[in-house]
C-alpha atoms as a PDB file:
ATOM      1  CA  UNK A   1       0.000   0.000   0.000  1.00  0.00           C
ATOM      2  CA  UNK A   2       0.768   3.641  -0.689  1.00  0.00           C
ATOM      3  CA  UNK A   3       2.936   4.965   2.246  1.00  0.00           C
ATOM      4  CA  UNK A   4       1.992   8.258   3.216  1.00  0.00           C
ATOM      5  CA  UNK A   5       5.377   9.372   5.336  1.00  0.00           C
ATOM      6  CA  UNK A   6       6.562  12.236   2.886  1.00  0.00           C
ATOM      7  CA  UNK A   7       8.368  14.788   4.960  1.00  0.00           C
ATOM      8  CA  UNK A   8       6.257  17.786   6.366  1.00  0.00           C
ATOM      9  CA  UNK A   9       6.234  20.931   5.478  1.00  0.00           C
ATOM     10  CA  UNK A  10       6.924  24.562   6.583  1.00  0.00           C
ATOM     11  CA  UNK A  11       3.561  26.110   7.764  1.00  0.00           C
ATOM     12  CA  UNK A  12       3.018  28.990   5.501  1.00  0.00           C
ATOM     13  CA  UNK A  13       3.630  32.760   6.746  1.00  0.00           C
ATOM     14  CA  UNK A  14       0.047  33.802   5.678  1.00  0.00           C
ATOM     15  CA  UNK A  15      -2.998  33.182   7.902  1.00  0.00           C
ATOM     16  CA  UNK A  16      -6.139  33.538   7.961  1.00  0.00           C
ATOM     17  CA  UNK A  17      -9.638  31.033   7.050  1.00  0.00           C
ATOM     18  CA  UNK A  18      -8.499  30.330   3.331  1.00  0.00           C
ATOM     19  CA  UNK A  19      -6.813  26.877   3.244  1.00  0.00           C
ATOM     20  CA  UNK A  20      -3.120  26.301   2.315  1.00  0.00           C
ATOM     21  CA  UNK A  21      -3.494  23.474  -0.190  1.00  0.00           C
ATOM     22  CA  UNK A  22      -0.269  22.659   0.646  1.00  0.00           C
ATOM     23  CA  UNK A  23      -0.805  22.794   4.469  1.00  0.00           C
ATOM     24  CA  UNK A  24      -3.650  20.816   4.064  1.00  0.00           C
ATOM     25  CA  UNK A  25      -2.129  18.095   2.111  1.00  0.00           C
ATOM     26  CA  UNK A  26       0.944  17.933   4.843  1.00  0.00           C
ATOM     27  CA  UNK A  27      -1.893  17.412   7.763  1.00  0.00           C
ATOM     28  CA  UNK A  28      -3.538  14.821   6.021  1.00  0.00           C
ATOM     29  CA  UNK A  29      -0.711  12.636   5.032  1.00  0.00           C
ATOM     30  CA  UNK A  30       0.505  13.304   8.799  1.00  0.00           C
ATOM     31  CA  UNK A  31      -2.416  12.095   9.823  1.00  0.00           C
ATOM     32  CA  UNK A  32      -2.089   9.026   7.544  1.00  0.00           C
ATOM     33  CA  UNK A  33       1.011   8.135   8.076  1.00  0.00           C
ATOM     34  CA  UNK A  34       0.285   8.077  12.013  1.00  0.00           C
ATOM     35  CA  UNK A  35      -2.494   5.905  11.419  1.00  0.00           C
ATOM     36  CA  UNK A  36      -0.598   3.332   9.920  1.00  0.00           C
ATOM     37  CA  UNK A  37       0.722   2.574  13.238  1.00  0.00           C
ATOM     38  CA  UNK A  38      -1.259   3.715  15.735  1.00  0.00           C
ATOM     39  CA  UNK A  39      -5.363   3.705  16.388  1.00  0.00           C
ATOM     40  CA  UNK A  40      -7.305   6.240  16.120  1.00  0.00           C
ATOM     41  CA  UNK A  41      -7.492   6.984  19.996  1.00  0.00           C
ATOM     42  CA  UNK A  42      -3.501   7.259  19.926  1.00  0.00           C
ATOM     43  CA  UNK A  43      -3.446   9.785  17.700  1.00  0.00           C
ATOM     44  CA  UNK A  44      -3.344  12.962  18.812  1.00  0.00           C
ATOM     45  CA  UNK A  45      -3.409  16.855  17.347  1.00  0.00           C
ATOM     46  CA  UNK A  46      -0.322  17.506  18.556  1.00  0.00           C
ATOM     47  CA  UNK A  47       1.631  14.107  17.157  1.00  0.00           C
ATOM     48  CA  UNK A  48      -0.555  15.481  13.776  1.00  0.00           C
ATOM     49  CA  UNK A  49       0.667  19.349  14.097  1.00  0.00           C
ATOM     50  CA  UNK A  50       4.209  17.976  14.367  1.00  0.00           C
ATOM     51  CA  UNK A  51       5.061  15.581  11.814  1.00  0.00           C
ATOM     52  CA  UNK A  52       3.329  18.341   9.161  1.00  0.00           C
ATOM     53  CA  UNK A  53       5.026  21.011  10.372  1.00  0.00           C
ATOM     54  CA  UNK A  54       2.188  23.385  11.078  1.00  0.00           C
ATOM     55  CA  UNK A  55       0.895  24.317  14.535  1.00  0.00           C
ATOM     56  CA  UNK A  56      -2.402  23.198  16.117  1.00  0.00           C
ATOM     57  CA  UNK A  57      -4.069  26.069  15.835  1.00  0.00           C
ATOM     58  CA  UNK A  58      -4.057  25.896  12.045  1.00  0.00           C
ATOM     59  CA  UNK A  59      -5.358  22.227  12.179  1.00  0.00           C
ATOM     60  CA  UNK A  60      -7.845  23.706  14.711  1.00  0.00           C
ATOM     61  CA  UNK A  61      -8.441  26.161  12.550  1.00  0.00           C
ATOM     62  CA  UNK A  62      -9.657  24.342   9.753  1.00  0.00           C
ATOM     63  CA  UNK A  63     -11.166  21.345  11.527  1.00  0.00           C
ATOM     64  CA  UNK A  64     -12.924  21.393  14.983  1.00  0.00           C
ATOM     65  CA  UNK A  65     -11.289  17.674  16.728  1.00  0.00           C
ATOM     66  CA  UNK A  66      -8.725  15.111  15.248  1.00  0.00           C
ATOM     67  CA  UNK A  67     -11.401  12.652  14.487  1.00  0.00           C
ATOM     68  CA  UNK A  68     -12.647  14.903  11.711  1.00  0.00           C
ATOM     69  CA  UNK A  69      -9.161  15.376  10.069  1.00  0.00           C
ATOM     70  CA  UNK A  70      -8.673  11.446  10.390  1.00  0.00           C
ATOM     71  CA  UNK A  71     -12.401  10.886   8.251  1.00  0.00           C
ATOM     72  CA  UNK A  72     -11.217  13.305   5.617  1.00  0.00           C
ATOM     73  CA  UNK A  73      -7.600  11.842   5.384  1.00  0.00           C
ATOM     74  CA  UNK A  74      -9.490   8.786   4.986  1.00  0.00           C
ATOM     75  CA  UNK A  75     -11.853   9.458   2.566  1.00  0.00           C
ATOM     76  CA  UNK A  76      -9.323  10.891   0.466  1.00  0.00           C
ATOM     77  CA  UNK A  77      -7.323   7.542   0.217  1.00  0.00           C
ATOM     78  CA  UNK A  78     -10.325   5.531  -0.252  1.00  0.00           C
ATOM     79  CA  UNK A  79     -11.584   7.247  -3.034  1.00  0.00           C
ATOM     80  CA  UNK A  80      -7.705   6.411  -4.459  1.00  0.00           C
ATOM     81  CA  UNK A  81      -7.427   2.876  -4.103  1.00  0.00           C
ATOM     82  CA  UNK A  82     -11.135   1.174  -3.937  1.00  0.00           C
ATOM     83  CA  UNK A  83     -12.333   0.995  -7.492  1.00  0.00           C
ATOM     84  CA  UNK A  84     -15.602   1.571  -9.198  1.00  0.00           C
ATOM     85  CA  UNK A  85     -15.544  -0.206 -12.278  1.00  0.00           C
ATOM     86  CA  UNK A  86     -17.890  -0.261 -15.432  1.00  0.00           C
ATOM     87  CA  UNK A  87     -17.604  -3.601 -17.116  1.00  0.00           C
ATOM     88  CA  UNK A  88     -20.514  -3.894 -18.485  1.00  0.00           C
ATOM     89  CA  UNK A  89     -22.277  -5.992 -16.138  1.00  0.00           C
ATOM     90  CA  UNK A  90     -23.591  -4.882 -12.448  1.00  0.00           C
ATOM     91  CA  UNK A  91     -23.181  -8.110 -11.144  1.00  0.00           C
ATOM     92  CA  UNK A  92     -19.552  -8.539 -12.275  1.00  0.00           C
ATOM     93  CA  UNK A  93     -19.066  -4.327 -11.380  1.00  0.00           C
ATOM     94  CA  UNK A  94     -20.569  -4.892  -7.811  1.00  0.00           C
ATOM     95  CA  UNK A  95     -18.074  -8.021  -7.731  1.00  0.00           C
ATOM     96  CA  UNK A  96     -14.967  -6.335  -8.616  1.00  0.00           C
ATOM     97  CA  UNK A  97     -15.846  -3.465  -6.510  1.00  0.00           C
ATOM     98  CA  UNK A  98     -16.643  -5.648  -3.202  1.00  0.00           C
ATOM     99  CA  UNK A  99     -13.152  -7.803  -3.736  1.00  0.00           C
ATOM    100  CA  UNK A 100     -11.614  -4.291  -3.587  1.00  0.00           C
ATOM    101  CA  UNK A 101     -13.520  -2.515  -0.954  1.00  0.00           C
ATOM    102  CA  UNK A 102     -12.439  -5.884   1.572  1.00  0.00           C
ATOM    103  CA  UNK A 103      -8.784  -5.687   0.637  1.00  0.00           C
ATOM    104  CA  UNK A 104      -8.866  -2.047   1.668  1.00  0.00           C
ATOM    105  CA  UNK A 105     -10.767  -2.651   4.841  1.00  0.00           C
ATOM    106  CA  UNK A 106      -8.629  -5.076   5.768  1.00  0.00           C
ATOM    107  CA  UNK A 107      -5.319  -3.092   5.448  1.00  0.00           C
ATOM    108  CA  UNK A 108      -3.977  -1.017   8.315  1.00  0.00           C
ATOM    109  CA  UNK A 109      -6.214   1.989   7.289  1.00  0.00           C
ATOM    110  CA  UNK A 110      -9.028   0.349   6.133  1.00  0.00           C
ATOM    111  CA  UNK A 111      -9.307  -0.995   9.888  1.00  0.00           C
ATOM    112  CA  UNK A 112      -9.784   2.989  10.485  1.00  0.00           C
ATOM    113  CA  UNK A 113     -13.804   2.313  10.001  1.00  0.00           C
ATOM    114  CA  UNK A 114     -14.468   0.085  12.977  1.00  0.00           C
ATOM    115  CA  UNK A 115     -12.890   2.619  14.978  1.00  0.00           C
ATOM    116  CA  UNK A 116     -14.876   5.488  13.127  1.00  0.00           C
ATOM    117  CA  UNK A 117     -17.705   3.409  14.568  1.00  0.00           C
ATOM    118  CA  UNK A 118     -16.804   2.845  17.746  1.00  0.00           C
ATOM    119  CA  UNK A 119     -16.351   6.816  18.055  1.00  0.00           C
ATOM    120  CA  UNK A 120     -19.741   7.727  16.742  1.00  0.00           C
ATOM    121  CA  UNK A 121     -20.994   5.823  19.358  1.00  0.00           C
ATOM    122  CA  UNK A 122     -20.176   8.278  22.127  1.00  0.00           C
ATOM    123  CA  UNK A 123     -19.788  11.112  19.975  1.00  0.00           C
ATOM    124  CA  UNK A 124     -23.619  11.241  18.130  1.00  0.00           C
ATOM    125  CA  UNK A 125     -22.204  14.590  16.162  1.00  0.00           C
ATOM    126  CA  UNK A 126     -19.280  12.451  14.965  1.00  0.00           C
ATOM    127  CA  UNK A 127     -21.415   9.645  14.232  1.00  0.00           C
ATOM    128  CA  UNK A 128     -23.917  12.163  12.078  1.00  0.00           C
ATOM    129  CA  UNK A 129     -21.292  13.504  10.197  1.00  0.00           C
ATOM    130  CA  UNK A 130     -19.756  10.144   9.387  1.00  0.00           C
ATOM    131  CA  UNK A 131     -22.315   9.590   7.830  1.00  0.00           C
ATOM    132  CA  UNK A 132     -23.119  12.615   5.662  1.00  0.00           C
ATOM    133  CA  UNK A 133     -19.176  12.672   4.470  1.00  0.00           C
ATOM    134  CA  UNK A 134     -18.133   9.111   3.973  1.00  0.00           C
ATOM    135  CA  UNK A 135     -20.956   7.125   4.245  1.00  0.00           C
ATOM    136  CA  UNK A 136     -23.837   8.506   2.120  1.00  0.00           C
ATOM    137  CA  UNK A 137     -20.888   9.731  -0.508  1.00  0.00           C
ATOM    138  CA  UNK A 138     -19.949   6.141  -0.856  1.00  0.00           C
ATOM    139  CA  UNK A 139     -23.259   4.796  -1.232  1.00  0.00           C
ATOM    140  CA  UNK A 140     -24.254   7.616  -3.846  1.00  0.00           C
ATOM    141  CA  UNK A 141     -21.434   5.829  -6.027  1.00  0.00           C
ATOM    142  CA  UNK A 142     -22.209   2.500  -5.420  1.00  0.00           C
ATOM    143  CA  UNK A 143     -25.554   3.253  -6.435  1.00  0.00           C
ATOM    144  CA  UNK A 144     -24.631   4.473  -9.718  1.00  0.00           C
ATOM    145  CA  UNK A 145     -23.475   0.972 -10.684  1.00  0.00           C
ATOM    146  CA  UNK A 146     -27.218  -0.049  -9.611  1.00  0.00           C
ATOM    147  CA  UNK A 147     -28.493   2.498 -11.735  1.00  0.00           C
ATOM    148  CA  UNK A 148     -26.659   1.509 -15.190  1.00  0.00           C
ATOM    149  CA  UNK A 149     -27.946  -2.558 -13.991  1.00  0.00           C
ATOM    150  CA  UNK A 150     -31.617  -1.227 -13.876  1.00  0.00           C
ATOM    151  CA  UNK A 151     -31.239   0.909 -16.905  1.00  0.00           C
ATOM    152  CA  UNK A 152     -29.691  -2.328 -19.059  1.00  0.00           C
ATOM    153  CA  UNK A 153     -33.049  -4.589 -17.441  1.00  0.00           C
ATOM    154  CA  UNK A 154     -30.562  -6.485 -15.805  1.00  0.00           C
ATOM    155  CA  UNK A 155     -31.589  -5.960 -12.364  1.00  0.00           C
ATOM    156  CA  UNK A 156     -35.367  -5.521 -11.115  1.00  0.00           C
ATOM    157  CA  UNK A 157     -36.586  -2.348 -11.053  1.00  0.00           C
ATOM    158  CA  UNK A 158     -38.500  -2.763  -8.337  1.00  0.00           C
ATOM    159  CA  UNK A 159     -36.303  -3.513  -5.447  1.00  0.00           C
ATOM    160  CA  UNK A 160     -35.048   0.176  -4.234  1.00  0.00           C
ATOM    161  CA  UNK A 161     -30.631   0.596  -4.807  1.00  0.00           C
ATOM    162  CA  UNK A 162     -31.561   1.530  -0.772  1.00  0.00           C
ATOM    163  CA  UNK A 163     -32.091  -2.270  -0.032  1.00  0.00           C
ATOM    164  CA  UNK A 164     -29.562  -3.614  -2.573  1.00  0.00           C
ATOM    165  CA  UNK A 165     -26.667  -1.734  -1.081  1.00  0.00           C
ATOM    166  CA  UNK A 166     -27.614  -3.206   1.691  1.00  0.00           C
ATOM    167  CA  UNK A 167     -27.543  -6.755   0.712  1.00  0.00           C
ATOM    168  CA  UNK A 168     -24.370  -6.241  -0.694  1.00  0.00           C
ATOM    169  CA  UNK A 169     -22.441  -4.083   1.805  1.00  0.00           C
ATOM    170  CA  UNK A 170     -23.997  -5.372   5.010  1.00  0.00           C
ATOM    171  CA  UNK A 171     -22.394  -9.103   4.948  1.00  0.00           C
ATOM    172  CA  UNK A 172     -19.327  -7.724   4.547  1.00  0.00           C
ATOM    173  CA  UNK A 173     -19.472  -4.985   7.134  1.00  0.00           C
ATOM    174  CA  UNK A 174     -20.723  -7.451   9.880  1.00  0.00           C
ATOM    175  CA  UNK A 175     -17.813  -9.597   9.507  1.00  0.00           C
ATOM    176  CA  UNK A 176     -15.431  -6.894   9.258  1.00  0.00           C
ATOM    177  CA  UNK A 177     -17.207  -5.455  12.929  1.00  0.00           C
ATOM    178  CA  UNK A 178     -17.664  -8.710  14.500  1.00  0.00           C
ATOM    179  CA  UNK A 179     -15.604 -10.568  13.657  1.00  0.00           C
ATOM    180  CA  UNK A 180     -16.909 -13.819  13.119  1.00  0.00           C
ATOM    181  CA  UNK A 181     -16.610 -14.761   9.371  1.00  0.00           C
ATOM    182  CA  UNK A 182     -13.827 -14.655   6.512  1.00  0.00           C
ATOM    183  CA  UNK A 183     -13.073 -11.509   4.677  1.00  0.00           C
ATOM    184  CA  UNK A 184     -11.833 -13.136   0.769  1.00  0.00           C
ATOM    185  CA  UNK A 185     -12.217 -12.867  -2.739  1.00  0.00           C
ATOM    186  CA  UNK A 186     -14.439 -16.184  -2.664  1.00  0.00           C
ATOM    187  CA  UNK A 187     -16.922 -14.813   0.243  1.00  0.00           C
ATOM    188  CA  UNK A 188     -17.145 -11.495  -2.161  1.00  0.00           C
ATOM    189  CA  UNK A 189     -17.731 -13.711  -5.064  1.00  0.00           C
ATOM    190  CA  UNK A 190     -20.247 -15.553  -3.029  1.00  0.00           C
ATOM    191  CA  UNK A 191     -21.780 -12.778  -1.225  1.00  0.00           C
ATOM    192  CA  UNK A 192     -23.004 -10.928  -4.630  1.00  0.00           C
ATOM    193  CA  UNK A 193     -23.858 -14.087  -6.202  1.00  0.00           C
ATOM    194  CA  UNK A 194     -26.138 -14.428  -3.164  1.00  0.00           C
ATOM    195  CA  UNK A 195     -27.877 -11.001  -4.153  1.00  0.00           C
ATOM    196  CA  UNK A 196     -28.138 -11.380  -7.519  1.00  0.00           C
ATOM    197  CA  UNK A 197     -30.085 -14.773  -7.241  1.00  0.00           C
ATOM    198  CA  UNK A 198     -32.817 -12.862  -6.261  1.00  0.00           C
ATOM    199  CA  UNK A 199     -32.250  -9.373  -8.117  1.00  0.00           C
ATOM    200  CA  UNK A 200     -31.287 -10.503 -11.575  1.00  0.00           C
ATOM    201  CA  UNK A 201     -34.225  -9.627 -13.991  1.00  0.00           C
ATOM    202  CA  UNK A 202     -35.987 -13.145 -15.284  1.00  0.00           C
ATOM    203  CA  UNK A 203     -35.041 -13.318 -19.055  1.00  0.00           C
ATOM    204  CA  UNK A 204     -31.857 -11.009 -19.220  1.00  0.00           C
ATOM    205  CA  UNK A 205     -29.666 -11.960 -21.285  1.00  0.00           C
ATOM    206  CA  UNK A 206     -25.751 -10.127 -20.898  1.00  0.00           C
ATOM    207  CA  UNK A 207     -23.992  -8.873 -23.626  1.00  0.00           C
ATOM    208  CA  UNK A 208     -20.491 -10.155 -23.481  1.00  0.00           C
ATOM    209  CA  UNK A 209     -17.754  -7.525 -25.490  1.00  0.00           C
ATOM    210  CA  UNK A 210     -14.026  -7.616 -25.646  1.00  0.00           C
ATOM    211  CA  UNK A 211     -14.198  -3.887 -24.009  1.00  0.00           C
ATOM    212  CA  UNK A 212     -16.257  -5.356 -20.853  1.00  0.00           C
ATOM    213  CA  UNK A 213     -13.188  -8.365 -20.681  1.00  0.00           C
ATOM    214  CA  UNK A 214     -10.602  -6.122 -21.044  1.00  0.00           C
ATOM    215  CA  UNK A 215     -11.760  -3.526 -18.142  1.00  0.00           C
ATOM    216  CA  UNK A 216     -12.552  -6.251 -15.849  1.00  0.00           C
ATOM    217  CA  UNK A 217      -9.625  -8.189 -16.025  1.00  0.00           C
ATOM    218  CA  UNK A 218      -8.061  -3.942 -15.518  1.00  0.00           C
ATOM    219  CA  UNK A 219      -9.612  -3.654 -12.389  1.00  0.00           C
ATOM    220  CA  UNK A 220      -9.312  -7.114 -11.036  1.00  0.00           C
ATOM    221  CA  UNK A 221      -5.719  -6.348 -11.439  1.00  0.00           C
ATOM    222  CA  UNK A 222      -5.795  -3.295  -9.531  1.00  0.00           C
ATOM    223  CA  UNK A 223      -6.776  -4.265  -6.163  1.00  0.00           C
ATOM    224  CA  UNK A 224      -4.545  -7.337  -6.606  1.00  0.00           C
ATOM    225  CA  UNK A 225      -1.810  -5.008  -6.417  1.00  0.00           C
ATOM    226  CA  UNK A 226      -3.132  -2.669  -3.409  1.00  0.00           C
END
């Protein structure tokens, strides 16, 4: 995975509310890079301030606790290395993208969410906005690769992208909180084969194209490599 301990840099002379894009970028691979070794509860603003060279009141300044700079570090590297692929085929896109959301979440970072949980659960504000920055923005893209299956006819119409996501996502997310299953390619496989029993459209037929075999086997190689 991506290594995110690049030197930090000098705070710049001019202050005020307007962001530093380079300030910002220092914090959040700071904040990255101390993630990789330590939880989230570890962490603190002043271990974050230091290793990117800027003082806490310009973190402070921009975001109100630590947690908050953690979720948008987070989100940021996400959106980098957990593909959303468009093969042709929603079963095989919702396939691709599931093997690759699990080999994220079960990296170093990716074992950030359980904790983002854990969090909310004492911190409802935390918890609320969790949700309106990572979660719901992650969903809105999944459900785009719902959208193109119900536009083709291959996936019923009728059952909401709300519930779908949630057959998808949930089995996944419940191991990865509890505990108690296997996190693998296979379960993936298995997991959206599951779904798609039931949510395939009787009668649809997919169109199979050199493009469609040449992006998946692109994207399957991608999160092999992350």
């Amino acid at each position: 995975m991506q290594s995110y301990g690049s030197p930090p840099v000098e705070e710049p002379k001019t202050r005020g509310r307007h962001r530093s894009l380079e300030a910002e970028a220092s914090i959040l691979r700071a904040t990255l890079y101390l993630l990789e070794r330590k939880p989230l509860r570890q962490v603190t603003t002043d271990a974050i301030a230091k290793r990117a060279g800027v003082s806490k009141a310009t973190i402070y300044k921009w975001w109100p606790n630590k947690s908050q700079v953690a979720l948008d570090a987070y989100l940021r590297v996400m959106t980098d290395l957990v593909v959303m692929p468009d093969t042709g085929s929603a079963e095989t896109d919702f396939t691709v993208q599931l093997k690759s959301l699990t080999h994220f979440y079960k990296s170093p970072l990716g074992r950030l969410f359980s904790q983002f949980i854990a969090e909310g659960q004492s911190d409802p504000g935390f918890l609320a906005l969790f949700r309106e920055r990572f979660l719901y923005m992650r969903r809105d893209a999944a459900r785009v690769m719902w959208r193109r299956g119900v536009d083709r006819g291959e996936i019923r119409k009728e059952i909401g992208s709300e519930i779908v996501l949630d057959l998808i996502y949930g089995p996944m997310v419940f191991r990865l909180l509890a505990g108690h299953g296997s996190l693998n390619d296979h379960e993936s496989e298995a997991m959206v084969e599951a779904v798609f029993g039931g949510l395939r459209q009787p009668g649809y037929a997919p169109k199979t194209t050199k493009r469609n075999g040449r992006q998946r086997l692109q994207t399957e190689k991608h999160f092999e490599t992350t």
